[in-house]
N, C-alpha and C. Protein backbone atom coordinates (compact mmCIF):
# COMPACT_ATOMS: atom_id res chain seq x y z
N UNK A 1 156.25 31.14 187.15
CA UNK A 1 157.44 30.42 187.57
C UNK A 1 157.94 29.57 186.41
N UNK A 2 159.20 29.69 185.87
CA UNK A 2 160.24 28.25 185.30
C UNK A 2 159.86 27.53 185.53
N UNK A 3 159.73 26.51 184.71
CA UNK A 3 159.09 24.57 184.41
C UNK A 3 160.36 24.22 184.99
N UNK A 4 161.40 24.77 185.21
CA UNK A 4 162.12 24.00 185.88
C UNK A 4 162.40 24.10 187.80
N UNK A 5 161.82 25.29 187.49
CA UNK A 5 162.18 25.98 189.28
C UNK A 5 160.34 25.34 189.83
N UNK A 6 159.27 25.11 189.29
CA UNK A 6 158.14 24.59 189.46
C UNK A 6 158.66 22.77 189.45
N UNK A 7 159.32 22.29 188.89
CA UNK A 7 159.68 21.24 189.25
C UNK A 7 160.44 20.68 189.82
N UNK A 8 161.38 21.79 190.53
CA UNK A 8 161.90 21.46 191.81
C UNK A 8 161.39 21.96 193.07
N UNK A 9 160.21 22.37 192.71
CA UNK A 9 159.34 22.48 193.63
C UNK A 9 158.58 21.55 194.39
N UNK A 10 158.23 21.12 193.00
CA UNK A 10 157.50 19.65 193.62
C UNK A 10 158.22 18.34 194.06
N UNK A 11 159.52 18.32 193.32
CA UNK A 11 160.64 17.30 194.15
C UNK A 11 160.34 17.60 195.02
N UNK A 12 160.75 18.93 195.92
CA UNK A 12 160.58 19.31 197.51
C UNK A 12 159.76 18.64 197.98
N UNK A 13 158.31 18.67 197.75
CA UNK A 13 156.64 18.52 198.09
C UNK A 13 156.96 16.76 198.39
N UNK A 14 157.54 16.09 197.11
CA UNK A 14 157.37 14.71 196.85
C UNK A 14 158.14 14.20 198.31
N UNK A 15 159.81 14.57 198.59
CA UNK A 15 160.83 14.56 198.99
C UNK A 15 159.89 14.30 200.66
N UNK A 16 159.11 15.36 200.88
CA UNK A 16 158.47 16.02 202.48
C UNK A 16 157.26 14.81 202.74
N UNK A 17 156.35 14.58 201.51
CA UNK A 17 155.95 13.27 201.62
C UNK A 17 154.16 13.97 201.69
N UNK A 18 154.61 15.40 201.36
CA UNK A 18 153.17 16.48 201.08
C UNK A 18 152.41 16.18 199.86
N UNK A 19 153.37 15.71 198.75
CA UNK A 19 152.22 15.18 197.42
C UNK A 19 152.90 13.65 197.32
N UNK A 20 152.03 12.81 196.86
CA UNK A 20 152.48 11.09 197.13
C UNK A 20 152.66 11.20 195.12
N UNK A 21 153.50 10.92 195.07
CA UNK A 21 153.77 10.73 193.56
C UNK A 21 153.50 9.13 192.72
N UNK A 22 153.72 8.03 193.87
CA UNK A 22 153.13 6.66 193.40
C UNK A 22 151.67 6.84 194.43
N UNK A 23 150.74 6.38 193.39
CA UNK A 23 149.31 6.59 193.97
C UNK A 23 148.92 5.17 193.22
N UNK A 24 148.07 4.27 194.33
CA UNK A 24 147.41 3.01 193.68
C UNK A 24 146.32 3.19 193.40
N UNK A 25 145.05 2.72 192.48
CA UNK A 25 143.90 2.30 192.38
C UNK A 25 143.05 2.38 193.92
N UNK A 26 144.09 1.79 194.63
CA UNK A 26 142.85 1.47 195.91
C UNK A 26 142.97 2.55 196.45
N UNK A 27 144.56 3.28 196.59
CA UNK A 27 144.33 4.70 197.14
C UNK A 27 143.22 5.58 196.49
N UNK A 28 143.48 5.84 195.16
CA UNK A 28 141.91 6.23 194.51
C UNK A 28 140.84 6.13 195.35
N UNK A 29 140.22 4.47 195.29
CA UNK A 29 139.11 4.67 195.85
C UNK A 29 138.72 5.01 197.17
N UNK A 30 140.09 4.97 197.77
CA UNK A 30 139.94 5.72 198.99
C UNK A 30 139.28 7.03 199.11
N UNK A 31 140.15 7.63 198.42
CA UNK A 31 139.98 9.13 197.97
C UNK A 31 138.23 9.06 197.51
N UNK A 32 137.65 8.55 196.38
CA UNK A 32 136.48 8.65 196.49
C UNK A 32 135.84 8.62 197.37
N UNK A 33 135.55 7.49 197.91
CA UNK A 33 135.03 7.09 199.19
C UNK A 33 135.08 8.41 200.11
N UNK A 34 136.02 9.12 200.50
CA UNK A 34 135.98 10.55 201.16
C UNK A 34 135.36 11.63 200.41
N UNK A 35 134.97 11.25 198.77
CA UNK A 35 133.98 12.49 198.37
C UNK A 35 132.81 12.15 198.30
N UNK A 36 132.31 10.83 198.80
CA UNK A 36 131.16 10.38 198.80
C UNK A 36 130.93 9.72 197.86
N UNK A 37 131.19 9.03 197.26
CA UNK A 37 131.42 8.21 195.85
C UNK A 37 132.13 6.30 196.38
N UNK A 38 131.31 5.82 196.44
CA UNK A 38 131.14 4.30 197.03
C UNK A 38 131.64 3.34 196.02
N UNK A 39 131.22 3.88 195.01
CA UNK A 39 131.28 2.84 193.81
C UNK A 39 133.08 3.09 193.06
N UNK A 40 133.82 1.89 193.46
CA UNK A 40 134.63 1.98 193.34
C UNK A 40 135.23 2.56 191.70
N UNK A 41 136.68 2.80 191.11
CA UNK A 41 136.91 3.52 189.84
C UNK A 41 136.67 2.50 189.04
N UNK A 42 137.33 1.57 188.70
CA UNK A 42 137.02 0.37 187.64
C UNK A 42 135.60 0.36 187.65
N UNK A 43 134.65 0.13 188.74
CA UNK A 43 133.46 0.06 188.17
C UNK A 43 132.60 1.33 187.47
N UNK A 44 132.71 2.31 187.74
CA UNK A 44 132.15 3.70 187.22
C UNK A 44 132.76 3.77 185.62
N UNK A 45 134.52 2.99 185.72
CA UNK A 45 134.68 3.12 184.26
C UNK A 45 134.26 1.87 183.27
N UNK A 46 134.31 0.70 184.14
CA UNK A 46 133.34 -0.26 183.39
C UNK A 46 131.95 0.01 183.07
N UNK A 47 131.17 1.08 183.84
CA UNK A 47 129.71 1.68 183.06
C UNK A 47 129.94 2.43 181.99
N UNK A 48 130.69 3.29 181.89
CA UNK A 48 131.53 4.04 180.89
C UNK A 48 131.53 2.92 179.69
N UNK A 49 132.45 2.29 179.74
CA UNK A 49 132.58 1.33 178.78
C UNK A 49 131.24 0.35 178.43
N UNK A 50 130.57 0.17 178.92
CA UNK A 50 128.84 -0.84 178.76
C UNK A 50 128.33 0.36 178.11
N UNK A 51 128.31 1.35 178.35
CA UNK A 51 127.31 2.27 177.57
C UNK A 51 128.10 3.04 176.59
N UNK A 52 128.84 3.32 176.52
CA UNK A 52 129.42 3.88 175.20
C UNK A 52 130.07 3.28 174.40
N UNK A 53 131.28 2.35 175.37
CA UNK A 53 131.83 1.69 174.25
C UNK A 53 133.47 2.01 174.91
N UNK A 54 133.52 2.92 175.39
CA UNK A 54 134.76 3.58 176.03
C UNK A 54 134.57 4.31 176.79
N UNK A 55 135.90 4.59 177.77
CA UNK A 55 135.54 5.61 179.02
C UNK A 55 136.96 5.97 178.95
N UNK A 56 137.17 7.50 178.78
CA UNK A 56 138.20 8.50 178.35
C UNK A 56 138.43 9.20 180.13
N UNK A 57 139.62 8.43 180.50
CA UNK A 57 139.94 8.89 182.34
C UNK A 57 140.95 9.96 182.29
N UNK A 58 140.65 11.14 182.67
CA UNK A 58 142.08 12.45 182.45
C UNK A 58 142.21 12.26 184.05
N UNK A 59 143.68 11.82 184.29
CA UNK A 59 144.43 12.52 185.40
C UNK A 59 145.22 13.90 185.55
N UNK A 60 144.59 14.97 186.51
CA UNK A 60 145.07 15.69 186.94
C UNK A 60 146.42 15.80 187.96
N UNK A 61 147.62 15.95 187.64
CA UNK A 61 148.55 15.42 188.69
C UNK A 61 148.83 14.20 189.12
N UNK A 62 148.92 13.21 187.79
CA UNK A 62 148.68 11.78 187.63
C UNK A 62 150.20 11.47 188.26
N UNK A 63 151.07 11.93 188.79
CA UNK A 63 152.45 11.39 189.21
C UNK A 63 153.40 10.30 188.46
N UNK A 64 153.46 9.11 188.46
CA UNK A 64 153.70 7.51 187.63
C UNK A 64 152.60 7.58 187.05
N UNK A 65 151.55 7.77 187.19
CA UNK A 65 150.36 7.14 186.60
C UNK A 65 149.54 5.66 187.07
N UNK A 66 150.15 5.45 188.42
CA UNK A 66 150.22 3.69 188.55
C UNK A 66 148.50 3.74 188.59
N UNK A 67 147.91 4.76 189.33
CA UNK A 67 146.53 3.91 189.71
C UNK A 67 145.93 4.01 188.06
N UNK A 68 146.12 4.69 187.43
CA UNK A 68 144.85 4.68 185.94
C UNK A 68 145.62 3.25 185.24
N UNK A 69 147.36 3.09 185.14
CA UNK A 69 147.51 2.11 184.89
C UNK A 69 147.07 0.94 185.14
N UNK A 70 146.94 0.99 186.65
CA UNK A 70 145.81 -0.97 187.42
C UNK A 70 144.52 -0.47 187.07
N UNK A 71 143.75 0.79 186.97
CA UNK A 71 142.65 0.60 186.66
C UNK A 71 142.48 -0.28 184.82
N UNK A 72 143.45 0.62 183.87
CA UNK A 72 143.45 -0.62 182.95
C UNK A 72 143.34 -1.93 182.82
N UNK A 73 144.27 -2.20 183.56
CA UNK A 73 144.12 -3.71 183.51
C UNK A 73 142.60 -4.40 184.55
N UNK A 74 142.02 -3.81 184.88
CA UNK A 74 140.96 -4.34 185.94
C UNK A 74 140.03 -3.87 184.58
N UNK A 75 140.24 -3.04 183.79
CA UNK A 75 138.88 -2.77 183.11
C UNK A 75 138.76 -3.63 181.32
N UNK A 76 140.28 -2.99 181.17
CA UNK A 76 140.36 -3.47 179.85
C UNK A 76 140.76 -2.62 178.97
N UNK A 77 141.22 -2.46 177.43
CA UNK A 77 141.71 -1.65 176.48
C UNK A 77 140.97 -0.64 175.83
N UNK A 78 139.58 -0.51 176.59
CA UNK A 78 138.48 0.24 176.34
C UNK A 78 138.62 1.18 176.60
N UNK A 79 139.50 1.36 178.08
CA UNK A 79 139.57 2.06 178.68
C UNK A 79 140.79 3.39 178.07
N UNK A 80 140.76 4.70 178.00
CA UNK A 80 142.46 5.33 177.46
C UNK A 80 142.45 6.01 178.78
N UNK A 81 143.28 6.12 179.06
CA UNK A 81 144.15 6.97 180.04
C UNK A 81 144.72 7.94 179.61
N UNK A 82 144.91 9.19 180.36
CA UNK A 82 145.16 10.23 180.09
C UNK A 82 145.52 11.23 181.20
N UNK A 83 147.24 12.00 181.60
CA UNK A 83 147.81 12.28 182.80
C UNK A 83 147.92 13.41 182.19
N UNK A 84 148.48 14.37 183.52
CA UNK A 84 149.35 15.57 183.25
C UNK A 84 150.25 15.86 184.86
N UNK A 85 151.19 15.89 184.25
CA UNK A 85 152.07 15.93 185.46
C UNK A 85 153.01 17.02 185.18
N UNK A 86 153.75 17.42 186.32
CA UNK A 86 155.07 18.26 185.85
C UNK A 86 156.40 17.71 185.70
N UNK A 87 156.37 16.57 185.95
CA UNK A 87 157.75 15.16 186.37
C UNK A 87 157.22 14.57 185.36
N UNK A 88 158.13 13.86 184.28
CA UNK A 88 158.23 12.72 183.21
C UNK A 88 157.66 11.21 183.96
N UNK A 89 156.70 10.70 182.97
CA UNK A 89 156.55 9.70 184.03
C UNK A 89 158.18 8.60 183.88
N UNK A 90 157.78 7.70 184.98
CA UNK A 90 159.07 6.84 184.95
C UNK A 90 158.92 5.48 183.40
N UNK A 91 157.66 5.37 183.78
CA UNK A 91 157.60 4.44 182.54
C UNK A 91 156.34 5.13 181.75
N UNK A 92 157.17 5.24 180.58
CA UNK A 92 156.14 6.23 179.36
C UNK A 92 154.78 4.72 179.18
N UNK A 93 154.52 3.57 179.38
CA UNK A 93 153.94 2.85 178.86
C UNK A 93 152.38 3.03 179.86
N UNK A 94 152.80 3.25 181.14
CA UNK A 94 152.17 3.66 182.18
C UNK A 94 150.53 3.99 181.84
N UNK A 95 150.50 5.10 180.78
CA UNK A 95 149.21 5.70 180.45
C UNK A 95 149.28 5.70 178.57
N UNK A 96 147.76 5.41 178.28
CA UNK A 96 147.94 5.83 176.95
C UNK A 96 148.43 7.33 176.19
N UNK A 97 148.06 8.22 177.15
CA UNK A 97 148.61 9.87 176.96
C UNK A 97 149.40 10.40 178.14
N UNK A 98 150.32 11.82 177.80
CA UNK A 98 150.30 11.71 178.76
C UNK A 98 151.37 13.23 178.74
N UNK A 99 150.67 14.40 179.33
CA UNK A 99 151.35 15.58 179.05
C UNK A 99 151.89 16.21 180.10
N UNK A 100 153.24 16.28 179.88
CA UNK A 100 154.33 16.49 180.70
C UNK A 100 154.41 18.44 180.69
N UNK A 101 153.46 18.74 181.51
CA UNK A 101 153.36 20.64 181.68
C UNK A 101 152.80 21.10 182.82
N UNK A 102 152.37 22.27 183.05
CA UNK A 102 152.12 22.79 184.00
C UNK A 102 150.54 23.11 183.51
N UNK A 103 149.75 22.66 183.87
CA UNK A 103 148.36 22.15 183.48
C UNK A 103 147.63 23.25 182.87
N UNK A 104 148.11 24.81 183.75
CA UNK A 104 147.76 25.88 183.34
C UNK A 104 148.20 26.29 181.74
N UNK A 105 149.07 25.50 181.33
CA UNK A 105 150.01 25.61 180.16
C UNK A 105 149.58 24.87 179.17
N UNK A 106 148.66 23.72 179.30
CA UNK A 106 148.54 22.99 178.35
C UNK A 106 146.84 22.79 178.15
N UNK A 107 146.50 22.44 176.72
CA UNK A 107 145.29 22.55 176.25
C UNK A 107 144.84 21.11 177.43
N UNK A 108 143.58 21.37 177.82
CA UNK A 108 143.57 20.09 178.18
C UNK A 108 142.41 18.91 177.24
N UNK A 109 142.42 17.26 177.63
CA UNK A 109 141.72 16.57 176.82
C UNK A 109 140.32 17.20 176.74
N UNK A 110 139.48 16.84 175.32
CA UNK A 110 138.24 17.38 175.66
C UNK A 110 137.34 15.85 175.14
N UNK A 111 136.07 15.45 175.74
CA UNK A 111 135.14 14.54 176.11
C UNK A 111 135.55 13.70 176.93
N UNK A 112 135.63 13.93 177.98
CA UNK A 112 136.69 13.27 179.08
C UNK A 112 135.28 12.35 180.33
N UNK A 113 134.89 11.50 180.25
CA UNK A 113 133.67 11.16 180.43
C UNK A 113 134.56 10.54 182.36
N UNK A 114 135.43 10.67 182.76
CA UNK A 114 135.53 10.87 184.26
C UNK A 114 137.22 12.23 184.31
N UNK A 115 136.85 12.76 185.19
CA UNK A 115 138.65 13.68 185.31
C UNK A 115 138.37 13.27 187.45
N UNK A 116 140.25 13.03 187.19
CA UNK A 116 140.01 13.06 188.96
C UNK A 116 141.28 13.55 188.65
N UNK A 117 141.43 14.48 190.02
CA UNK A 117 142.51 14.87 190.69
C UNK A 117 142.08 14.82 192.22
N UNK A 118 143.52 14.15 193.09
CA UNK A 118 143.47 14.05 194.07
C UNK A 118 144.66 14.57 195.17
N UNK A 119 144.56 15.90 195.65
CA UNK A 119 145.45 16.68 196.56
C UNK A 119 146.31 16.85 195.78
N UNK A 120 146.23 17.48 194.36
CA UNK A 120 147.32 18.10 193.58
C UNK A 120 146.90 19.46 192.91
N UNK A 121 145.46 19.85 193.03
CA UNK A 121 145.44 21.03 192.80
C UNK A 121 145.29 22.30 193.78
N UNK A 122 145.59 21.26 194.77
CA UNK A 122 145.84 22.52 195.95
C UNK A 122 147.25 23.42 195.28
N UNK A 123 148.29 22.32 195.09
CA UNK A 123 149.48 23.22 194.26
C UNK A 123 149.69 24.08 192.83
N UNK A 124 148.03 23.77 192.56
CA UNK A 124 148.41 24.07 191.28
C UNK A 124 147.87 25.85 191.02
N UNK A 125 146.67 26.22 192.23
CA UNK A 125 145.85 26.99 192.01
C UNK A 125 145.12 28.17 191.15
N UNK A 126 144.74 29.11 191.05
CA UNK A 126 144.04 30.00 189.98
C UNK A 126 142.98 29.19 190.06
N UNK A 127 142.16 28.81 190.65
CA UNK A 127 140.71 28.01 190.17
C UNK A 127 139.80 28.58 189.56
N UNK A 128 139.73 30.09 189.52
CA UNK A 128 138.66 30.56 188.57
C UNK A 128 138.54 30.54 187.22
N UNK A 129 140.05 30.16 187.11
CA UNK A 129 140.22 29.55 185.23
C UNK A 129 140.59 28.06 185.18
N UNK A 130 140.99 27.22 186.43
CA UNK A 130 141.16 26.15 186.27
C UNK A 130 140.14 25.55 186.47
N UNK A 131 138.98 25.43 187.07
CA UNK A 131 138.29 24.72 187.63
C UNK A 131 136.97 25.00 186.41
N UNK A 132 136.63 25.94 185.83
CA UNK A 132 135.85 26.01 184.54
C UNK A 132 136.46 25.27 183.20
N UNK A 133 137.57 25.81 184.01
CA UNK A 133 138.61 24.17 181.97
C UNK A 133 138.26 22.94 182.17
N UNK A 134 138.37 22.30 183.77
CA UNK A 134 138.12 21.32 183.79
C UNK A 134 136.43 20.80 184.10
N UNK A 135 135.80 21.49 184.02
CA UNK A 135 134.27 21.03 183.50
C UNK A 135 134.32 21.28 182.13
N UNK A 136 134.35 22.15 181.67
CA UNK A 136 134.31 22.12 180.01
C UNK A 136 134.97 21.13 179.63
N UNK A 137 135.99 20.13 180.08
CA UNK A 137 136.51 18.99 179.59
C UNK A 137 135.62 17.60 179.66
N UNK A 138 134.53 17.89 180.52
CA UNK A 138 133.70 16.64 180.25
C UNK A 138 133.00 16.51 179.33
N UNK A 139 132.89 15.25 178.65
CA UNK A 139 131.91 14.87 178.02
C UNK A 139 130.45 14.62 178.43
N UNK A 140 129.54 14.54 177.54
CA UNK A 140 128.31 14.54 178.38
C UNK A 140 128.21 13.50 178.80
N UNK A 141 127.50 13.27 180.49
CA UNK A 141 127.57 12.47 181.14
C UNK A 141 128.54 11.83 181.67
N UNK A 142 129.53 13.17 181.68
CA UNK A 142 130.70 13.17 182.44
C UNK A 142 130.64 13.53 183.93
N UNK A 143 131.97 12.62 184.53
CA UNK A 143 132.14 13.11 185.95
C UNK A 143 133.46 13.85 186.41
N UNK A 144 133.84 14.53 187.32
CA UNK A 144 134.71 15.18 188.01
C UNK A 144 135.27 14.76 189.05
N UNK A 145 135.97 14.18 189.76
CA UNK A 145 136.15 14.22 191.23
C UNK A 145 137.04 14.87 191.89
N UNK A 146 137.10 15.54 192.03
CA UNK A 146 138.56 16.55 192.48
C UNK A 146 138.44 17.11 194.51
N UNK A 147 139.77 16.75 195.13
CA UNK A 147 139.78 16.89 195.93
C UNK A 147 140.77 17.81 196.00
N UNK A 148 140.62 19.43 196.90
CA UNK A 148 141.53 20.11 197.43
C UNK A 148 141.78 20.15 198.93
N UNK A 149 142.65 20.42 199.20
CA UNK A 149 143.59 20.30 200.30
C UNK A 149 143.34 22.02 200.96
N UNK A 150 143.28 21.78 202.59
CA UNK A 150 143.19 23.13 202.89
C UNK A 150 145.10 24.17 202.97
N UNK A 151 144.64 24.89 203.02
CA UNK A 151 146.33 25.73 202.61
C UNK A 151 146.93 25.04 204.00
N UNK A 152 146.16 24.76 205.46
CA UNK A 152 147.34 24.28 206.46
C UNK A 152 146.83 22.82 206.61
N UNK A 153 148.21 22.34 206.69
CA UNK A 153 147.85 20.70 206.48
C UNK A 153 148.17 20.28 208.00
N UNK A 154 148.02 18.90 208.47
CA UNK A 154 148.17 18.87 210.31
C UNK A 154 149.49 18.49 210.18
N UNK A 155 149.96 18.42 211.12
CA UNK A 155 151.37 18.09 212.21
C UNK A 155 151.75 19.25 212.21
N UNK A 156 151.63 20.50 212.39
CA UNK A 156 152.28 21.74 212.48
C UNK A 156 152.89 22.40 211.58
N UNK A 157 152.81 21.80 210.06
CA UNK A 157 153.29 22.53 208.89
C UNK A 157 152.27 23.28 208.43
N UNK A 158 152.59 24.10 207.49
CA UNK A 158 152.11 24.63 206.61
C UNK A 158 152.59 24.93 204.80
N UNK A 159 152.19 24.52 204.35
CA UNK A 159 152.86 23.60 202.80
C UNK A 159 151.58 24.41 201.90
N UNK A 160 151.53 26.21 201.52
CA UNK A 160 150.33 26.40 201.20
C UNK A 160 150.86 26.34 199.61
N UNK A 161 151.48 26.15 199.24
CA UNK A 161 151.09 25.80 197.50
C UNK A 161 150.98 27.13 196.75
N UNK A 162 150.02 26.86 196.19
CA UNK A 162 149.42 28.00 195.09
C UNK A 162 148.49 28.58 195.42
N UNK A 163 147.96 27.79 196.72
CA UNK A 163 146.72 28.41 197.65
C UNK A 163 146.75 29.50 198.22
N UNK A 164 145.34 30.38 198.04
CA UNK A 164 145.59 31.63 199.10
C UNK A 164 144.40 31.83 199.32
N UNK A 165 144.31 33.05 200.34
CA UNK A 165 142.84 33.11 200.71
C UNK A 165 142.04 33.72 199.34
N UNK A 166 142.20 33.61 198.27
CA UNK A 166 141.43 34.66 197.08
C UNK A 166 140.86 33.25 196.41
N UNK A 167 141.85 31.94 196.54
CA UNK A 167 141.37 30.77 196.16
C UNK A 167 140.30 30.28 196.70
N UNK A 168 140.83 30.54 198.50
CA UNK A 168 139.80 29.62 199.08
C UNK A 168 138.01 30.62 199.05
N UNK A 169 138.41 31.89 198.77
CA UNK A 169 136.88 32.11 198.39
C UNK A 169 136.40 32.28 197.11
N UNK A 170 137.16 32.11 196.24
CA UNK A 170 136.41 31.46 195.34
C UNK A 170 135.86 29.67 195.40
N UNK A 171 136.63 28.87 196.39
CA UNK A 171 135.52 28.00 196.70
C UNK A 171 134.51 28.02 197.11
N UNK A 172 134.66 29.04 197.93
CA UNK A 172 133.19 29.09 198.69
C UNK A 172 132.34 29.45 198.05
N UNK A 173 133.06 30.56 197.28
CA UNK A 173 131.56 30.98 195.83
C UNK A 173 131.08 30.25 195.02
N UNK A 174 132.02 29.46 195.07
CA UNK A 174 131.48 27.86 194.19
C UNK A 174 130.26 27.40 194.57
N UNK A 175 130.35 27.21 195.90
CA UNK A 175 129.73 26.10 197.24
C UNK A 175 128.26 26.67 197.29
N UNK A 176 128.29 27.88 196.37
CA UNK A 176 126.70 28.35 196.29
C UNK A 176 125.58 28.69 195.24
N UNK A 177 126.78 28.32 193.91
CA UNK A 177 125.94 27.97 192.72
C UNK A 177 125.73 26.22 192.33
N UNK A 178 124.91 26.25 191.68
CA UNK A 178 124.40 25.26 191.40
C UNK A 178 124.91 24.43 190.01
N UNK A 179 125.53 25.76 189.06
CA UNK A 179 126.09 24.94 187.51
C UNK A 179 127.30 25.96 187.19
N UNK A 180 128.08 25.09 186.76
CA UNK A 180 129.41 25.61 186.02
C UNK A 180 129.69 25.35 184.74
N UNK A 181 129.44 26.31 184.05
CA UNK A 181 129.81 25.65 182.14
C UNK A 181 128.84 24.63 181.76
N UNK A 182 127.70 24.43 182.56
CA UNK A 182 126.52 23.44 182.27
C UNK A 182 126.74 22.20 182.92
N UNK A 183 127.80 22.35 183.99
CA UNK A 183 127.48 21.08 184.83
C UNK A 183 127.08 21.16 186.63
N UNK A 184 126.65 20.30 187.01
CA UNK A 184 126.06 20.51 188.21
C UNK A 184 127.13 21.01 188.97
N UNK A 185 127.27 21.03 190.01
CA UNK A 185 128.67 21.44 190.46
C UNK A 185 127.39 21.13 192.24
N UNK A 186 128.62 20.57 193.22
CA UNK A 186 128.64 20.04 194.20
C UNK A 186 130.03 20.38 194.79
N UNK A 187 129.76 21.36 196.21
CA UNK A 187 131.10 21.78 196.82
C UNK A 187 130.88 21.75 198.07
N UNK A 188 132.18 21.30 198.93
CA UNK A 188 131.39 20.76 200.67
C UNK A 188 133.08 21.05 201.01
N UNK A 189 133.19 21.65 201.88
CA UNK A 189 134.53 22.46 203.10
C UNK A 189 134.51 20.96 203.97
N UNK A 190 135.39 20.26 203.99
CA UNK A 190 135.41 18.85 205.29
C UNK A 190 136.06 19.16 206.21
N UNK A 191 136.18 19.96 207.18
CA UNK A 191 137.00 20.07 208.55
C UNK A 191 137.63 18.70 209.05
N UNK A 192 138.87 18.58 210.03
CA UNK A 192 139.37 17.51 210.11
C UNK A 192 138.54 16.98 210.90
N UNK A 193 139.01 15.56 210.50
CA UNK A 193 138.34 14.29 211.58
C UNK A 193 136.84 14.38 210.82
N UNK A 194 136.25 14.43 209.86
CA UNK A 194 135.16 14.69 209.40
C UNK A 194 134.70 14.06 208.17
N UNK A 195 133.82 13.96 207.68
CA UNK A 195 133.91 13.03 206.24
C UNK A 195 132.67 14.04 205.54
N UNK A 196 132.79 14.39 204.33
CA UNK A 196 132.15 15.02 203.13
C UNK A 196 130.81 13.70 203.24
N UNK A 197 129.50 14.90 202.82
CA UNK A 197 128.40 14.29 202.32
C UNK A 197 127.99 14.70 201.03
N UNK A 198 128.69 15.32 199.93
CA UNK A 198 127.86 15.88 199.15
C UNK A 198 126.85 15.25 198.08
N UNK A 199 126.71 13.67 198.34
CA UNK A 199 126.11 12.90 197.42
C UNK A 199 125.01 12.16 198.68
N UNK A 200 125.43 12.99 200.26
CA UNK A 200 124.36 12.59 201.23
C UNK A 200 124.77 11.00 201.37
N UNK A 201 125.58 10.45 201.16
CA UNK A 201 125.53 9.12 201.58
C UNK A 201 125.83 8.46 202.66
N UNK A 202 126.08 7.59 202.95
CA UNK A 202 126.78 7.63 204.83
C UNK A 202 128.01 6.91 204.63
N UNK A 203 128.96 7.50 205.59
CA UNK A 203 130.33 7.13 205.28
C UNK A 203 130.91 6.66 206.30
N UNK A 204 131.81 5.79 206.40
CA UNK A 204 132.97 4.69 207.00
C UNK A 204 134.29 4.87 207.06
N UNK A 205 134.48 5.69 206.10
CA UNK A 205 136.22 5.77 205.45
C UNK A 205 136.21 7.31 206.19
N UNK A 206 137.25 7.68 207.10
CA UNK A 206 137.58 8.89 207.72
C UNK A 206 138.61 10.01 206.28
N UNK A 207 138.09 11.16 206.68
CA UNK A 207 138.43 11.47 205.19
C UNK A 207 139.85 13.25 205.99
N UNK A 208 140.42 13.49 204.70
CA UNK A 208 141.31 14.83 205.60
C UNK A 208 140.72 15.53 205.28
N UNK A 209 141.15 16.58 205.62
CA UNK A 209 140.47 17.93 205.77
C UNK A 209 140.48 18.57 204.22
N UNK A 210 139.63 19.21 203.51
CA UNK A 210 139.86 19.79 202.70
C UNK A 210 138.42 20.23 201.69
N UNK A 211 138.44 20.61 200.34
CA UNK A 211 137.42 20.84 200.02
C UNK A 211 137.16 19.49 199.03
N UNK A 212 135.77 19.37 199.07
CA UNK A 212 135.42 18.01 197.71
C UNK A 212 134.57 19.26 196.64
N UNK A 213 134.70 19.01 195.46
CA UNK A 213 134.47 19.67 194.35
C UNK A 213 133.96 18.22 193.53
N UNK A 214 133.23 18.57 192.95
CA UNK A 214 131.87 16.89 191.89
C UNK A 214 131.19 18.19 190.96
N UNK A 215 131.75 17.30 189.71
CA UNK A 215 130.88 18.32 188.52
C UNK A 215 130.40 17.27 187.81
N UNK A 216 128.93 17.32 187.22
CA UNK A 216 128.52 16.18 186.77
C UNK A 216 127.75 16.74 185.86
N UNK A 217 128.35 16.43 184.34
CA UNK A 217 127.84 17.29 183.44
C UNK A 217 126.18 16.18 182.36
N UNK A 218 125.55 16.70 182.63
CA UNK A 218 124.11 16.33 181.62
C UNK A 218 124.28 15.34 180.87
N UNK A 219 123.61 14.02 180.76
CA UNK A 219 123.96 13.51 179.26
C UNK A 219 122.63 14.23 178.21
């Protein structure tokens, strides 16, 4: 598809209220919190930063960029930021990087010591080449958090994206190995009204339906 007919695509998506294009920090940790991940983002990237020195954050479908932006300021200049969107952000100052393509299109960062995407690669799909780029993008003792969305979403729509059933079993084939490109890989299907365990923890925060994907590469 045209970078331009793909980005009036996602106007549509934004417009319907199917992809949230301003996303906060706390929405983040929401979103964690539903992959089993407690420990809020500033703090996972403040360990980042105590032990290395820096913590390199790639957003997948970063929209504005607002939440990696407040995570800056909660962490500090240690921190770089790093988006990819298909929409220009509104304020270029937003993120320290920041690549305006169709993700499939563009090289992505490499030692990326956290990558999150959250309900944007349901639109983006091909996961058998996307979802190996983005483990090979971690650095060691890197993390992943990526949440997909099932192809039917509730209130009676259906908004399937890039999703199809060839995607959704290659999740499942996921959901039964153990390493991808040398990182652990953790995959859990959440039916609605349900909350993901894949880190086994016990959860509070009601989570949507969809798949949680956690790659956690070796230091």
């Amino acid at each position: 598809m045209p970078p331009e007919k793909s980005a009036n695509k996602y106007l549509e998506r934004y417009a319907q209220g199917v992809i949230l294009r301003d996303q906060t920090l706390k929405q983040y940790n929401t979103f964690l919190q539903n992959l089993g991940e407690h420990t809020p983002l500033e703090k996972i990237a403040g360990e980042y930063v105590h032990t290395k020195g820096v913590c390199r954050i790639f957003d997948i479908g970063c929209g504005n960029g607002q939440a990696l932006h407040e995570l800056k300021q909660h962490v500090g200049s240690l921190v770089h930021t790093i988006g990819v969107d298909l929409l220009p952000l509104a304020d270029a100052s937003m993120l320290d990087e920041f690549i305006q393509a169709n993700v499939h299109d563009a090289p992505l960062p490499r030692d990326c010591d956290i990558i999150v995407s959250f309900r944007a690669l349901h639109e983006m799909g091909n996961f058998s080449i996307l979802l190996p780029r983005i483990a090979r993008a971690l650095a060691r003792g890197g993390r992943a958090y990526l949440w997909i969305r099932f192809r039917d979403t509730q209130g009676g729509h259906a908004f399937e994206g890039e999703m199809s059933a060839n995607e959704e079993k290659y999740l499942e084939k996921l959901s039964e190995i153990s390493n991808l490109e040398g990182c652990r890989v953790l995959v859990e299907k959440v039916p609605v009204e349900e909350t993901p365990s894949p880190a086994r923890h016990t959860h509070t925060t009601p989570a949507a339906a969809g798949y949680v994907v956690l790659f956690m590469r070796p230091r």
